[in-house]
N, C-alpha and C. Protein backbone atom coordinates (compact mmCIF):
# COMPACT_ATOMS: atom_id res chain seq x y z
N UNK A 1 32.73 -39.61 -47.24
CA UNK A 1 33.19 -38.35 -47.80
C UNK A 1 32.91 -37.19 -46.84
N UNK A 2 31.59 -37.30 -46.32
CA UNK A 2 31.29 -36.35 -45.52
C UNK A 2 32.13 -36.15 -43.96
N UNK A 3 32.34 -37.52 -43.74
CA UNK A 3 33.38 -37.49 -42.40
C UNK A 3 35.08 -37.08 -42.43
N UNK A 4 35.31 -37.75 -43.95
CA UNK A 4 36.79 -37.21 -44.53
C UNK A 4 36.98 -35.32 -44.03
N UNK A 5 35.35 -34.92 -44.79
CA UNK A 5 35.73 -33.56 -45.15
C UNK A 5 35.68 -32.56 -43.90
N UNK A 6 34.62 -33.09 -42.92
CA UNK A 6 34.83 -32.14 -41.44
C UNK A 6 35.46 -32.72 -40.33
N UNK A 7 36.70 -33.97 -40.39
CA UNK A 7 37.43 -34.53 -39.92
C UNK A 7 36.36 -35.74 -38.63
N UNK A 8 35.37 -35.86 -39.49
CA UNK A 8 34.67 -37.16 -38.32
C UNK A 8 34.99 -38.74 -38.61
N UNK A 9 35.84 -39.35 -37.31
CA UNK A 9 36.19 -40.75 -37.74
C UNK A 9 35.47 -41.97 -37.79
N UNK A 10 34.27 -41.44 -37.28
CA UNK A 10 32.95 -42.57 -37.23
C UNK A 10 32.10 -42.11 -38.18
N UNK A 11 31.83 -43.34 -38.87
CA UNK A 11 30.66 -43.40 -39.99
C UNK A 11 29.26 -43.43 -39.14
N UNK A 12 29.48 -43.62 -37.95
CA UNK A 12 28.23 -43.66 -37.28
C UNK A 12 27.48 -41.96 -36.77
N UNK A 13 28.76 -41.41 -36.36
CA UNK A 13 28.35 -40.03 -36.04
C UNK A 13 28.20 -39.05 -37.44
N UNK A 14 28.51 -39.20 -38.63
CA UNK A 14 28.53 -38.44 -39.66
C UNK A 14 26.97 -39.31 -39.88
N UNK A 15 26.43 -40.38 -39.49
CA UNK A 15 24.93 -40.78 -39.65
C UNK A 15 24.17 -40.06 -38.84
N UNK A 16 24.40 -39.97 -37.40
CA UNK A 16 23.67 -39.26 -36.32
C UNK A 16 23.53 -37.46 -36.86
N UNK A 17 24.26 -36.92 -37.00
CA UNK A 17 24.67 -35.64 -37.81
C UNK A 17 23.87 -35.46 -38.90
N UNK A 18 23.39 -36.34 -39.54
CA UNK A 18 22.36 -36.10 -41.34
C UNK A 18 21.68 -36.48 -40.70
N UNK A 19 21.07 -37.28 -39.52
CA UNK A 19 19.74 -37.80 -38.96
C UNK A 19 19.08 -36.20 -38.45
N UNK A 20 19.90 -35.39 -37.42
CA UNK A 20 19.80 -34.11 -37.12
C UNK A 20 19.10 -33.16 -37.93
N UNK A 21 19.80 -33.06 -39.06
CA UNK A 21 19.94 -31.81 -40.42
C UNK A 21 18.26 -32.83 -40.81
N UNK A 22 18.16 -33.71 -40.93
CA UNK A 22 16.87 -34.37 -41.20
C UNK A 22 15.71 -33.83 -41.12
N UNK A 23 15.75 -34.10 -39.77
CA UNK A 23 14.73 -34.25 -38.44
C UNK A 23 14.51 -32.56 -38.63
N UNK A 24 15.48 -31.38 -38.77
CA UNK A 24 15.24 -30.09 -38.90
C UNK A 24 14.81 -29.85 -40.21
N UNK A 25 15.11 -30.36 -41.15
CA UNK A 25 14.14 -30.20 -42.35
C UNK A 25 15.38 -29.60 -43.35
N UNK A 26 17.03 -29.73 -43.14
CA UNK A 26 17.37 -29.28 -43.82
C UNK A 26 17.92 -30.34 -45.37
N UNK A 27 17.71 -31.20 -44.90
CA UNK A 27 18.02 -32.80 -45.98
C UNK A 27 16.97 -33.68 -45.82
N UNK A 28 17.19 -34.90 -46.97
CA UNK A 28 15.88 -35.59 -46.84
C UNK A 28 16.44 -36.97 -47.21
N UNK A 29 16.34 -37.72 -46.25
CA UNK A 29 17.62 -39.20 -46.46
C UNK A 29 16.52 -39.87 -47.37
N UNK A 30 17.12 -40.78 -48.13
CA UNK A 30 16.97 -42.14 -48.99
C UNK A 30 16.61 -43.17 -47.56
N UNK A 31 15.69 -43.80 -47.39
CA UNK A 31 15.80 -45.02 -46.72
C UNK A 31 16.35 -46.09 -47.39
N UNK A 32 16.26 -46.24 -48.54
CA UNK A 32 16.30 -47.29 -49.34
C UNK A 32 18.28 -47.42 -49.74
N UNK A 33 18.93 -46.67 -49.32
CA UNK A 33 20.26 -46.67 -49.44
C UNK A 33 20.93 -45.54 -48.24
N UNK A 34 21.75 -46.84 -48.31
CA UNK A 34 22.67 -45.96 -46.99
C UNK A 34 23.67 -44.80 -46.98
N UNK A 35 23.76 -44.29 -48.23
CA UNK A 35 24.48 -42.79 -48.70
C UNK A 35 23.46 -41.84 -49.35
N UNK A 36 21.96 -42.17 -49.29
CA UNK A 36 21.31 -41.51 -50.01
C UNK A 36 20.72 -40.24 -49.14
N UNK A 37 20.86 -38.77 -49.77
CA UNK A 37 20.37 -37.80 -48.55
C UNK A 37 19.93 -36.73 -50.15
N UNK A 38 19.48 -35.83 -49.89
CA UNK A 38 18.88 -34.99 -50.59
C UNK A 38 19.24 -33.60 -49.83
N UNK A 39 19.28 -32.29 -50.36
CA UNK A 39 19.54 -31.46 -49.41
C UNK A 39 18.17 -30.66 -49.63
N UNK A 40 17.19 -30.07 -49.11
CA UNK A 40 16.58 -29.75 -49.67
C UNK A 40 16.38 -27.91 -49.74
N UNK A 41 15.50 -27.68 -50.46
CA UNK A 41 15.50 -26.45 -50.44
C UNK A 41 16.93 -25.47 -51.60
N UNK A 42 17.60 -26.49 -52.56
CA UNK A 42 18.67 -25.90 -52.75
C UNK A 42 18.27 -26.99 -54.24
N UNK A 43 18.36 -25.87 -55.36
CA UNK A 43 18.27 -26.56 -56.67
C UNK A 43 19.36 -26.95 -57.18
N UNK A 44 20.16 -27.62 -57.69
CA UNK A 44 20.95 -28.21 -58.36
C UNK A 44 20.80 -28.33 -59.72
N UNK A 45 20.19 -28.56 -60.29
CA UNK A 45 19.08 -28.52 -61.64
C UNK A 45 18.89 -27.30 -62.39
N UNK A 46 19.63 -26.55 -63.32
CA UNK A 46 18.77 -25.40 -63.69
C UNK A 46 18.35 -25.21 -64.27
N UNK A 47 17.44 -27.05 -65.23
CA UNK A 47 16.48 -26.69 -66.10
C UNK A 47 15.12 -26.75 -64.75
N UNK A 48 15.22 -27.25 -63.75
CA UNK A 48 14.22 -27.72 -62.91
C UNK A 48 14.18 -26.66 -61.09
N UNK A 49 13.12 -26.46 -61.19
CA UNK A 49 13.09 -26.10 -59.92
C UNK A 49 12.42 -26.96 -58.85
N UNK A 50 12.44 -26.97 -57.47
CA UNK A 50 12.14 -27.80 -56.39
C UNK A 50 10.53 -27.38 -55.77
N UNK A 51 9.58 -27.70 -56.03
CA UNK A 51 8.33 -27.70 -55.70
C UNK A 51 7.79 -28.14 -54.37
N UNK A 52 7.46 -27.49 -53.34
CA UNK A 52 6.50 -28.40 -52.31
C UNK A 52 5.48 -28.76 -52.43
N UNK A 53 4.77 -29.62 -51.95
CA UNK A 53 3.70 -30.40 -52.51
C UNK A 53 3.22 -30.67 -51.37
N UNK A 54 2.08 -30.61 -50.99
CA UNK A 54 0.88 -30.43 -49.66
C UNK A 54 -0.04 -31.47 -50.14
N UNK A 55 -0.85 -32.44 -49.87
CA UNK A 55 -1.43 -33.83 -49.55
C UNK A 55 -3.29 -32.60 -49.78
N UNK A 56 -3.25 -31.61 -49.00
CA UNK A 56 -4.49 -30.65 -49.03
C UNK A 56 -4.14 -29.87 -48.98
N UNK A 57 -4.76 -28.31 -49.12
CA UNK A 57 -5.00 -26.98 -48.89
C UNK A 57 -5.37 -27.05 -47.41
N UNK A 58 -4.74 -25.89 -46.80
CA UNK A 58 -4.59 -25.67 -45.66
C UNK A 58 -6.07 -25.10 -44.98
N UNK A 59 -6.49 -25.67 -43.91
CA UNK A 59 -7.67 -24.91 -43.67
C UNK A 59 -7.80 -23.01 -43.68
N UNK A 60 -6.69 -22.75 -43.32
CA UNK A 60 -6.76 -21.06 -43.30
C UNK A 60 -5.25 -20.71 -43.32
N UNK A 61 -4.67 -19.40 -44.38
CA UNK A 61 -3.88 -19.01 -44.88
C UNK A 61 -2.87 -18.51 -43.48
N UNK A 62 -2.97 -18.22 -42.29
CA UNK A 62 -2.45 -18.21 -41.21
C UNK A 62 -1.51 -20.00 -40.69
N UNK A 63 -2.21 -20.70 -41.66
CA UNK A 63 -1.64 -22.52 -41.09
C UNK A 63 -0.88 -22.57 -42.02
N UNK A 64 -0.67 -21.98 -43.44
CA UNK A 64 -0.03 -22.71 -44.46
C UNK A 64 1.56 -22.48 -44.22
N UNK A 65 2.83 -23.74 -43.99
CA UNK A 65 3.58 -23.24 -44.05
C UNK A 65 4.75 -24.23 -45.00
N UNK A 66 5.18 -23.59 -46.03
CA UNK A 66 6.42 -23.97 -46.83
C UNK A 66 6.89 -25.32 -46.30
N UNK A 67 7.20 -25.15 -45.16
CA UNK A 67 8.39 -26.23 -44.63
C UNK A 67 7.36 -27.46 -44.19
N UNK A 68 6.04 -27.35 -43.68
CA UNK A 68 5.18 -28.85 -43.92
C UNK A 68 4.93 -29.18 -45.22
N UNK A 69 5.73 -29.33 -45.89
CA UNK A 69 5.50 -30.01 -47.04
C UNK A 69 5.69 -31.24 -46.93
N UNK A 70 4.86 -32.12 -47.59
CA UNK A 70 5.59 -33.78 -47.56
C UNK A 70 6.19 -34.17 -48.35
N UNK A 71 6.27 -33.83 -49.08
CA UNK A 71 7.43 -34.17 -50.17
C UNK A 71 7.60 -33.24 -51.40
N UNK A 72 8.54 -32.65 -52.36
CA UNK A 72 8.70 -31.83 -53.51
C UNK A 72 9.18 -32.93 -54.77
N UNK A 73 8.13 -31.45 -55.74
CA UNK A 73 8.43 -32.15 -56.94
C UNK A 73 9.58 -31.18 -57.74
N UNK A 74 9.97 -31.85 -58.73
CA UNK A 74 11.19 -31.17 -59.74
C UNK A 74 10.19 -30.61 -61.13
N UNK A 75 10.26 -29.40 -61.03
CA UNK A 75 9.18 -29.23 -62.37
C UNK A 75 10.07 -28.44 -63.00
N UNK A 76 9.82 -28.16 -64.51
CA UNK A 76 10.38 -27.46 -65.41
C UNK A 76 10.60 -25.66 -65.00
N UNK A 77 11.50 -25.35 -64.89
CA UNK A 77 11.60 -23.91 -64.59
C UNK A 77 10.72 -22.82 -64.95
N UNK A 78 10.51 -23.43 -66.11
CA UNK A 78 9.45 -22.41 -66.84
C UNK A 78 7.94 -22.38 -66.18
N UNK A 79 8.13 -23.61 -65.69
CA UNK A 79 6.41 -24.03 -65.46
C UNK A 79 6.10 -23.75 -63.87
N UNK A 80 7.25 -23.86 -63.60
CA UNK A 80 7.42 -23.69 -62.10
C UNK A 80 7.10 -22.53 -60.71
N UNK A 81 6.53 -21.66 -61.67
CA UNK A 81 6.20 -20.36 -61.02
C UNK A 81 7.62 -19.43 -60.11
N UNK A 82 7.13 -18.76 -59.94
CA UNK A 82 8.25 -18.16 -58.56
C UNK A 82 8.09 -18.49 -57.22
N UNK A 83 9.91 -18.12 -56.60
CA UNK A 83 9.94 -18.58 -55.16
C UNK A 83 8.61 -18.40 -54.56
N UNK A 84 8.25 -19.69 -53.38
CA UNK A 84 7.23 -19.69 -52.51
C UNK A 84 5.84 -20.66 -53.69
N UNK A 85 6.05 -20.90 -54.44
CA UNK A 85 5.20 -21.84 -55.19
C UNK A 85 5.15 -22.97 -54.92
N UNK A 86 3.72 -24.01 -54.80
CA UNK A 86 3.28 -24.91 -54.22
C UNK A 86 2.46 -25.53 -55.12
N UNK A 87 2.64 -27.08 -54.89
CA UNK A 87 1.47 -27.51 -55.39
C UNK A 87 0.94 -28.43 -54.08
N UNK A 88 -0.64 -28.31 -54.48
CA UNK A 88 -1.63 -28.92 -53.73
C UNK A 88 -2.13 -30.19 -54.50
N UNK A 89 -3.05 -31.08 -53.77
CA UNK A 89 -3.26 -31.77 -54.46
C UNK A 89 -5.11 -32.02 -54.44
N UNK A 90 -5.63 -31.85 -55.58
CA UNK A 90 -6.97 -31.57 -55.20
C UNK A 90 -7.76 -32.46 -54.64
N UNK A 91 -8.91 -31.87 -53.90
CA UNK A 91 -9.66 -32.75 -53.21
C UNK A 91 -11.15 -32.99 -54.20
N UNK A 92 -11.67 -33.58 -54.14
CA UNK A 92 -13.38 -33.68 -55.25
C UNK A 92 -13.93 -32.70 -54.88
N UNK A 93 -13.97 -32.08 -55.64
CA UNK A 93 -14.99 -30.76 -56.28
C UNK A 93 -14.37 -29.47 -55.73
N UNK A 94 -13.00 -29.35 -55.89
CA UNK A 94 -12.13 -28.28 -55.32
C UNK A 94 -12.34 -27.72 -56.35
N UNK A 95 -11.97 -28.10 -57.70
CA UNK A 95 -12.18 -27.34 -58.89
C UNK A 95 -12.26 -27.70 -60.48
N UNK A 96 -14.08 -28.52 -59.69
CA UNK A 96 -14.93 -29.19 -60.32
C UNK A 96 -15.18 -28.64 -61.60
N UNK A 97 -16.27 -27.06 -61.68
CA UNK A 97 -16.42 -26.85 -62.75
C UNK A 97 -15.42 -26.56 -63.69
N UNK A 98 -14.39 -26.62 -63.64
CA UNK A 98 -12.66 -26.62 -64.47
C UNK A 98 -12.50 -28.00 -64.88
N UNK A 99 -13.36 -29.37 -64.29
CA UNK A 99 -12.73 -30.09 -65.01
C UNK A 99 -11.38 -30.88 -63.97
N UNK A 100 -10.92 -30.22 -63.00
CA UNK A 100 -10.10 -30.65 -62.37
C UNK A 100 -10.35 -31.84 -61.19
N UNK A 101 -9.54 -32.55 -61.37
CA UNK A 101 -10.52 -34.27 -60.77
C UNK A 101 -9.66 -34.45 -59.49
N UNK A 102 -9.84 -35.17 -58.38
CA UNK A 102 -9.34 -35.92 -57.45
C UNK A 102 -8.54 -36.39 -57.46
N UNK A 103 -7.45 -35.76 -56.51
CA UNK A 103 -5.51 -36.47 -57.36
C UNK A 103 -5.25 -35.72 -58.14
N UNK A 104 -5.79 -34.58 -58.98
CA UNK A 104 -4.58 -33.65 -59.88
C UNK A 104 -3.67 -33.35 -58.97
N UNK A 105 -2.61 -32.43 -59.12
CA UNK A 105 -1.99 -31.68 -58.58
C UNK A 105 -1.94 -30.07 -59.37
N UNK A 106 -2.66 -29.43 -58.23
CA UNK A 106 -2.79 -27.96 -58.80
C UNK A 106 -1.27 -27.14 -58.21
N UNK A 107 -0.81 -26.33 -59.20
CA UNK A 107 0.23 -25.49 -58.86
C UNK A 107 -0.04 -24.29 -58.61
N UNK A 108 0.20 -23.57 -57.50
CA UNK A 108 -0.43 -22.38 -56.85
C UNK A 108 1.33 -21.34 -56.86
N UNK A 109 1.07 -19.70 -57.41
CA UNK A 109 2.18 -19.01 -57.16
C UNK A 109 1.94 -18.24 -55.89
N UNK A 110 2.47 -17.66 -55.65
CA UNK A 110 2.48 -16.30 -54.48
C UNK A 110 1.82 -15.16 -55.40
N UNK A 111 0.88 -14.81 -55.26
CA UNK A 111 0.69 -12.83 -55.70
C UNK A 111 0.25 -12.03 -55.07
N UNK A 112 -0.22 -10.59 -55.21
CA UNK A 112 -1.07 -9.97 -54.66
C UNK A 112 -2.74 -9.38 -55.08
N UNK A 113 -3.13 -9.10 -54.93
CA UNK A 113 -3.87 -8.15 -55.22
C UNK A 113 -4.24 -7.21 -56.18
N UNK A 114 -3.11 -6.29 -56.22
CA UNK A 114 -2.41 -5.82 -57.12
C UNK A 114 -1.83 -6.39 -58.67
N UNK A 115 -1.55 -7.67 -58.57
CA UNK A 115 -1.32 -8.38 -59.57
C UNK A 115 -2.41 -9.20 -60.57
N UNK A 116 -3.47 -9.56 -59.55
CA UNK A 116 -4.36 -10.31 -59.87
C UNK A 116 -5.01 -9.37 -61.22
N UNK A 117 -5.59 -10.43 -62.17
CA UNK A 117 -6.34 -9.77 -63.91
C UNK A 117 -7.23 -11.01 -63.65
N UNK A 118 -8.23 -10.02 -64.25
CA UNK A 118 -9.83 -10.68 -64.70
C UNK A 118 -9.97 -11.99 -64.94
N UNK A 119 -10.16 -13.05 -64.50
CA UNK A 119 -10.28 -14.31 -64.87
C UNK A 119 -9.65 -15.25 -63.91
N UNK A 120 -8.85 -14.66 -62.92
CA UNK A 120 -7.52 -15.22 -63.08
C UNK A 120 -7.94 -16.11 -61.96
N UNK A 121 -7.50 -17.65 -61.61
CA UNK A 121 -7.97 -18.63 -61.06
C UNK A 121 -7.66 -18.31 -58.90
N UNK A 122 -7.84 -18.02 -57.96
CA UNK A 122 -7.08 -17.97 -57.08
C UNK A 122 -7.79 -19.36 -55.43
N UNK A 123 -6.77 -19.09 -54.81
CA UNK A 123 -6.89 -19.87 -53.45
C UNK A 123 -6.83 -18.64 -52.27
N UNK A 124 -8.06 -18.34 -51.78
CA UNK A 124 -8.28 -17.44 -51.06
C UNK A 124 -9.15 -18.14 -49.79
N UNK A 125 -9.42 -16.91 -48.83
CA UNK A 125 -10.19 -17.60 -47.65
C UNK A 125 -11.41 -16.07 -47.51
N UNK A 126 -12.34 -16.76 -47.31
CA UNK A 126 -13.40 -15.48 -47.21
C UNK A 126 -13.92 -15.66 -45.74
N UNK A 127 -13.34 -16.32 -45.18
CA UNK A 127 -13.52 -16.58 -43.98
C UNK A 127 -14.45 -17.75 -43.46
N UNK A 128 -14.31 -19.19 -44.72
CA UNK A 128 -14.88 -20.11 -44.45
C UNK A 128 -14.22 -20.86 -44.52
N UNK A 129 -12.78 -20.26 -44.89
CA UNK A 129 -11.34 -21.67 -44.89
C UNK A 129 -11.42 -21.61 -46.61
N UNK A 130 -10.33 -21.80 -46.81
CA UNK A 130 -9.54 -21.58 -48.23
C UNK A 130 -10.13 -22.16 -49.44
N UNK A 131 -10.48 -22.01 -50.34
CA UNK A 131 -11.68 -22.66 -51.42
C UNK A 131 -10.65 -21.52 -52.52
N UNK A 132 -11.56 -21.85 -53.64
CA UNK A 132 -10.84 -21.82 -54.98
C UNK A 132 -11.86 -21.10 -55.53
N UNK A 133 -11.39 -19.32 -56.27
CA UNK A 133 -11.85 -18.83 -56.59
C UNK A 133 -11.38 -17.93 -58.21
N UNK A 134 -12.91 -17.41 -59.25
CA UNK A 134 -12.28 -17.14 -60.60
C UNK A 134 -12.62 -15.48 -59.97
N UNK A 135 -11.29 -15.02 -59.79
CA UNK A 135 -11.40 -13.66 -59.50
C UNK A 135 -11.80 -12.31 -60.52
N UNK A 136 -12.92 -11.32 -60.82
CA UNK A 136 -13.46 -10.83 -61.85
C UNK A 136 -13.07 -8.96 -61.07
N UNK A 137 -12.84 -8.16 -62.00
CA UNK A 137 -13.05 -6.95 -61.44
C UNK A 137 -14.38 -6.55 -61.94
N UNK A 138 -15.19 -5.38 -61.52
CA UNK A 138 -16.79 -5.07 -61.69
C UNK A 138 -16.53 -3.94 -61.63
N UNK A 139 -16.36 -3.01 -62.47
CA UNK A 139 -16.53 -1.75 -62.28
C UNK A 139 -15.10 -1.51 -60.86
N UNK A 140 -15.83 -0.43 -60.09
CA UNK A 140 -14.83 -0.33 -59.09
C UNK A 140 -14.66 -1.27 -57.99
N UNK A 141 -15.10 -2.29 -58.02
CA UNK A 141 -15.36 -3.70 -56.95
C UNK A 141 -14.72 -4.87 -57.63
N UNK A 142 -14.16 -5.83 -56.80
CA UNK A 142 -14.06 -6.79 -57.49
C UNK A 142 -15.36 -7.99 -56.93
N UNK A 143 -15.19 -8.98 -57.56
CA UNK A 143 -16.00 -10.57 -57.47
C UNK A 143 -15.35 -11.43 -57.46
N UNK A 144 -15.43 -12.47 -56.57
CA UNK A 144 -15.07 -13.84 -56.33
C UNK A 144 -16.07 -14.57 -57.03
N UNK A 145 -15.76 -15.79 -58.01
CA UNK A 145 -16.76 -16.34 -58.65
C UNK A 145 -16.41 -17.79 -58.06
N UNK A 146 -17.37 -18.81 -57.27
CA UNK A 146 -16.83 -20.03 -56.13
C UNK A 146 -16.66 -20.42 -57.66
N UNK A 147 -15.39 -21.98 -57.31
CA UNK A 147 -15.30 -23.07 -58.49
C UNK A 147 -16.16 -24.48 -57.75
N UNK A 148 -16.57 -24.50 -57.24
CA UNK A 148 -17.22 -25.25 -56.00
C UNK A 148 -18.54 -25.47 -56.57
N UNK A 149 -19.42 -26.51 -57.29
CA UNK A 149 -20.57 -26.65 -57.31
C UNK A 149 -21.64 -26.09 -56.41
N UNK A 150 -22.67 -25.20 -56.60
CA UNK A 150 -23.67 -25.22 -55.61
C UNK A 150 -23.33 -23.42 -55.07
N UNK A 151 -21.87 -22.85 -54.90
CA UNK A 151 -21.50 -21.84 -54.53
C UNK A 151 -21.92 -20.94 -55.57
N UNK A 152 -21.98 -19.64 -54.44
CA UNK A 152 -22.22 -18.38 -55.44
C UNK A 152 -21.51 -17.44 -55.40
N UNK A 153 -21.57 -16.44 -56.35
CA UNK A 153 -20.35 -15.50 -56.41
C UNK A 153 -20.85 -14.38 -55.40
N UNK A 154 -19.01 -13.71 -55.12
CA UNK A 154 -19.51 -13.05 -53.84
C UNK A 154 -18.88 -11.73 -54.05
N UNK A 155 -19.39 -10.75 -53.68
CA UNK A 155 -18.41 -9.10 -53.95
C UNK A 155 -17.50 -9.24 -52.85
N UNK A 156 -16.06 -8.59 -52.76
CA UNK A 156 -15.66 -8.77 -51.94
C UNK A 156 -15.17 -7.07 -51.86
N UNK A 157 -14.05 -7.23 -51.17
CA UNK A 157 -13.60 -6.17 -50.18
C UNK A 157 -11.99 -6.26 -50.71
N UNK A 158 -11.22 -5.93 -51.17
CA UNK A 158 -9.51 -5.92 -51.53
C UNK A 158 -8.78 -6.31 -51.08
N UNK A 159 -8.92 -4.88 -49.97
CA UNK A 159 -8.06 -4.86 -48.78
C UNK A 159 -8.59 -6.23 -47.28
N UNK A 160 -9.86 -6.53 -47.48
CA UNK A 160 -9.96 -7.91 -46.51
C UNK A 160 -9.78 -9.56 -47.02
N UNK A 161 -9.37 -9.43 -47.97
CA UNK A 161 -9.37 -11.09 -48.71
C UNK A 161 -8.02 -11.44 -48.28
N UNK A 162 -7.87 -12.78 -47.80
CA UNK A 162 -6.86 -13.49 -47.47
C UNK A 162 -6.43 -14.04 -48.35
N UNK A 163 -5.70 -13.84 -49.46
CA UNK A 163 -5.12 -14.45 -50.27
C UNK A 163 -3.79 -15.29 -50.17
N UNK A 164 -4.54 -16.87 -50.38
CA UNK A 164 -3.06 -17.52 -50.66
C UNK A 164 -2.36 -17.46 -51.40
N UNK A 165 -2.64 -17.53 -52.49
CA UNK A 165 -2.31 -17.23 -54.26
C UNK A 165 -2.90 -17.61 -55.88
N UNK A 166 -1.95 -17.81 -56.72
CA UNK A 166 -3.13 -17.74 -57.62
C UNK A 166 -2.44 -19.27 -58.32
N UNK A 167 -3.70 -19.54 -58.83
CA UNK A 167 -3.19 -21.12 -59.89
C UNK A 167 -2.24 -20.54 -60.88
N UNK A 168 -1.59 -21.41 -61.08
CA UNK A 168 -0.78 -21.23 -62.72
C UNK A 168 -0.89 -22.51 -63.60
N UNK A 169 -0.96 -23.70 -62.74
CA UNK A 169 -1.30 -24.87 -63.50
C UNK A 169 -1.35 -26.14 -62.98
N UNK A 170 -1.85 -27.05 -63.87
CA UNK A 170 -2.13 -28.35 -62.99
C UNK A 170 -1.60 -29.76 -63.73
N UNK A 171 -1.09 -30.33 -63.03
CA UNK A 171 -0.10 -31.61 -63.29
C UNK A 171 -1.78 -32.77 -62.66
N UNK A 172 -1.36 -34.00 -64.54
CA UNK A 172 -2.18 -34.65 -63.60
C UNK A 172 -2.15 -36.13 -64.51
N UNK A 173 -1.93 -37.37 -63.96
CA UNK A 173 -1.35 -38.14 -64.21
C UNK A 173 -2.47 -38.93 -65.67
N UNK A 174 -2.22 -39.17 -66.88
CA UNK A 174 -3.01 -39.79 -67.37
C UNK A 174 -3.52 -40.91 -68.22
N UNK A 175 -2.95 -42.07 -66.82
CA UNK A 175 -2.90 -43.30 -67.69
C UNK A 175 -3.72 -44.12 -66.12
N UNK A 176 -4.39 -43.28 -65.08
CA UNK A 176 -4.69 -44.26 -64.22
C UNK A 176 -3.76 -44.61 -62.74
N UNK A 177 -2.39 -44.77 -63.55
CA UNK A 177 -1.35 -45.66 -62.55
C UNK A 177 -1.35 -45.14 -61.28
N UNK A 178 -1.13 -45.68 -60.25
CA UNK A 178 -1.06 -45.73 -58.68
C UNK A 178 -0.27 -44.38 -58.55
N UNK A 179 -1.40 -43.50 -58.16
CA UNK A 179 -1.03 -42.02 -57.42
C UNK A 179 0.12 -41.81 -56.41
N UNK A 180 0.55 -40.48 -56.57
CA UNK A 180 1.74 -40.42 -55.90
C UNK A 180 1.64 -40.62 -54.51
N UNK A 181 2.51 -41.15 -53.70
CA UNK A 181 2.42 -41.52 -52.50
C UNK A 181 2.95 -40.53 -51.31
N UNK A 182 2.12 -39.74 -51.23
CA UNK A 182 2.63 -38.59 -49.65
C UNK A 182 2.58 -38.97 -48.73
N UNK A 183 3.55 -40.26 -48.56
CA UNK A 183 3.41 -40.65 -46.97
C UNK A 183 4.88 -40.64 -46.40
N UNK A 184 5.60 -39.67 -45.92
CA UNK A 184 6.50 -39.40 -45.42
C UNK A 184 7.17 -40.29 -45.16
N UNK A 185 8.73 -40.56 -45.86
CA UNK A 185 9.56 -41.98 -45.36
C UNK A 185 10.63 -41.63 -44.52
């Protein structure tokens, strides 16, 4: 179909051509079938939006980027946060005292600063690499409260916090069965 429609007479070069768009990150082939391609980045779905999904949290908010994702999930629109939303997948004791175990998948939005309210869960860097924090205002200061066993809460500064963004929620499988597989096909 695809060779019909931009006049290519080899099924081989309309293959070499989606291998390309691939390899650049703009589709995502099926190995498992020989017409299977995905386009990505483009919803089709409009009860569902297209999620990237990261294996870890990035050591520092300067590395994190959209397009290393290893694979996306389809989540409910509603649940899905806004453009630039990610899920991670937690590591042990990322965000222990929550209850959140090894293999969830935490869903992180984009915000600012400005947006952030009392309680509210975030992925920031204080300059020890990105950890998971319950953000509190104090009077005219705010507080980082660590979710990290053993950590302590820290006053911070507004205008110097590297913010990745903030949780909205966490997907997490619960019957046991063989975890999702982020190994790039």
């Amino acid at each position: 179909e695809i060779g019909r429609r931009f006049g290519i007479k080899s099924t081989k070069t309309v293959s070499e051509h989606l291998q390309v768009l691939a390899d650049k990150g703009f589709l995502e082939r099926d190995p498992s079938r020989s017409r299977g391609v995905r386009i990505l980045g483009i919803d089709l779905n409009t009860q569902t939006v297209s999620v990237p999904c990261f294996d870890r949290v990035p050591e520092t908010v300067s590395e994190f980027r959209i397009e290393d994702a290893e694979v996306h999930f389809s989540v409910d629109r509603r649940m899905g946060g806004l453009e630039g939303s990610f899920i991670v997948v937690a590591a042990a004791n990322d965000l222990a005292l929550l209850g959140v175990e090894e293999g969830d998948h935490i869903l992180i939005s984009p915000t600012s600063m400005e947006e952030l309210e009392t309680g509210a869960i975030i992925a920031a860097d204080l300059g020890e690499g990105i950890s998971y924090y319950r953000f509190t205002e104090a009077g005219a200061g705010a507080r980082l409260e660590s979710l990290q066993p053993g950590k302590d809460e820290s006053p911070i500064e507004p205008t110097t916090l590297d913010l990745l963004g903030r949780v909205i929620g966490l997907y997490r499988r619960m019957d046991n069965g063989s975890k999702v597989n982020l190994t790039q096909h």
